[in-house]
Protein backbone atom coordinates (compact mmCIF):
# COMPACT_ATOMS: atom_id res chain seq x y z
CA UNK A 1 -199.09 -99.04 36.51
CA UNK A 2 -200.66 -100.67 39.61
CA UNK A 3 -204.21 -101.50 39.32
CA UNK A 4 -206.66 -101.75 42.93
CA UNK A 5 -209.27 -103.16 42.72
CA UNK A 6 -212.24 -102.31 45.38
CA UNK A 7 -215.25 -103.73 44.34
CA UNK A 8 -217.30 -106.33 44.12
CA UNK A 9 -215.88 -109.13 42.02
CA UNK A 10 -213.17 -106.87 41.08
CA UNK A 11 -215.64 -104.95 38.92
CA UNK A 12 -214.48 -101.60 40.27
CA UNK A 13 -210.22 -100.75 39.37
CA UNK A 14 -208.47 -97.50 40.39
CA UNK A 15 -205.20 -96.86 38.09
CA UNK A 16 -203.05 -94.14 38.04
CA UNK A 17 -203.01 -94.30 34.02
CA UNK A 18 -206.97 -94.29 34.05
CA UNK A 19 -209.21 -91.44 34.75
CA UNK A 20 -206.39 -89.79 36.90
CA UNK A 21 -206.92 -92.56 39.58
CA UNK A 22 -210.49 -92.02 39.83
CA UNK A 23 -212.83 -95.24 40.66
CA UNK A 24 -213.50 -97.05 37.10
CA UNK A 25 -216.01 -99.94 36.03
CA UNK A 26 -212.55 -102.85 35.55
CA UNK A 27 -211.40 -102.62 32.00
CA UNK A 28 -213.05 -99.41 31.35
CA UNK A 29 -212.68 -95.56 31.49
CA UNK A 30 -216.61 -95.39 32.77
CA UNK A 31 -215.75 -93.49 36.72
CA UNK A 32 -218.49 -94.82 39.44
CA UNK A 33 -218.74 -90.94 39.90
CA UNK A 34 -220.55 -90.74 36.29
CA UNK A 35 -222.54 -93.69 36.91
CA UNK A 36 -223.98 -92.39 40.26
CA UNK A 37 -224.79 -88.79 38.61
CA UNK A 38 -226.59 -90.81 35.55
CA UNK A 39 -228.80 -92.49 38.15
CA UNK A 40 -229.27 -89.04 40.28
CA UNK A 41 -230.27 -87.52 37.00
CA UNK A 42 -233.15 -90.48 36.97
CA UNK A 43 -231.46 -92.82 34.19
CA UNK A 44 -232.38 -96.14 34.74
CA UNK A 45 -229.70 -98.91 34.96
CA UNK A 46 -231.56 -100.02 32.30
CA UNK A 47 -230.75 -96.78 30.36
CA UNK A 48 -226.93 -97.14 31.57
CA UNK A 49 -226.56 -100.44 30.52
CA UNK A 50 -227.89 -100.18 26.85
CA UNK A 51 -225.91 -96.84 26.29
CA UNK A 52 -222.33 -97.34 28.11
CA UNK A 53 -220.29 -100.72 28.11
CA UNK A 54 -221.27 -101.57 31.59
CA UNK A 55 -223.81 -104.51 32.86
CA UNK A 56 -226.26 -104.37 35.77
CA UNK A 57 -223.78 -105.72 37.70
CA UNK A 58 -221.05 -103.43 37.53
CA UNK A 59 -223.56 -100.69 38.32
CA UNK A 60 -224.36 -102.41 41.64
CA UNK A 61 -220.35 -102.82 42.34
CA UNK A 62 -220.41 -99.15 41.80
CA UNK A 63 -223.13 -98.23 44.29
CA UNK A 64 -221.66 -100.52 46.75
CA UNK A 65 -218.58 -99.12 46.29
CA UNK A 66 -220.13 -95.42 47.03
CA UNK A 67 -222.23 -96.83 49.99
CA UNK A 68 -218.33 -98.66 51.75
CA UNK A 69 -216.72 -95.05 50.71
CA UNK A 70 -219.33 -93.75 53.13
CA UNK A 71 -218.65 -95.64 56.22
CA UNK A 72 -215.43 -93.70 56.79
CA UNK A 73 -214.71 -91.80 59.89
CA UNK A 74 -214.53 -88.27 57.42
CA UNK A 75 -217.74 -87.06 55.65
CA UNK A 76 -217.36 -84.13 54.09
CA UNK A 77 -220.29 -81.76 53.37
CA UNK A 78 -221.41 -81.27 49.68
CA UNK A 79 -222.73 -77.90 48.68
CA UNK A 80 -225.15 -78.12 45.98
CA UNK A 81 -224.95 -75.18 43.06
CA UNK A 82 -227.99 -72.37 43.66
C-alpha cells in the first residue's frame, strides 16, 4: 500500500491499509484526530505520552499537521452536539 507522509520528520503517515487512510502518528494506528480530541478533553501531552506509544514530538507533528490542514482555501463549519 502507498504510505504519505505529511508531517514533520515524517512523523505523521496516511495509508490506505491504516485507519481507513486517516492521518496516523508513522508506524502506528494512533489518528492525529484522537490526539487533538485527548488534548481538547484537557489531557496533557504529558498524559498522552505516558499512556499511548507516541513522544512529545509526534504530538507536535500532529498539531502542526492540523494547523497546515487549516490553511486551505475550504473550511468547513463544525457543529458542536447540544
Amino acid at each position: 500500500m502507498p504510505r504519505y507522509t505529511v508531517g514533520m520528520d515524517d512523523r505523521i503517515e496516511c495509508r490506505e491499509d491504516v485507519m481507513m487512510g486517516k492521518p496516523v502518528v508513522a508506524g502506528t494506528r494512533i489518528t492525529v484526530e484522537f490526539l487533538l480530541e485527548s488534548l481538547a478533553a484537557g489531557e496533557s501531552i504529558s498524559d498522552i505520552v505516558a499512556e499511548y506509544r507516541v513522544t512529545r514530538e509526534d504530538v507536535h507533528a500532529a498539531l502542526a499537521y492540523a494547523a497546515r490542514s487549516l490553511h486551505s482555501e475550504f473550511v468547513f463549519p463544525v457543529a458542536w452536539p447540544a
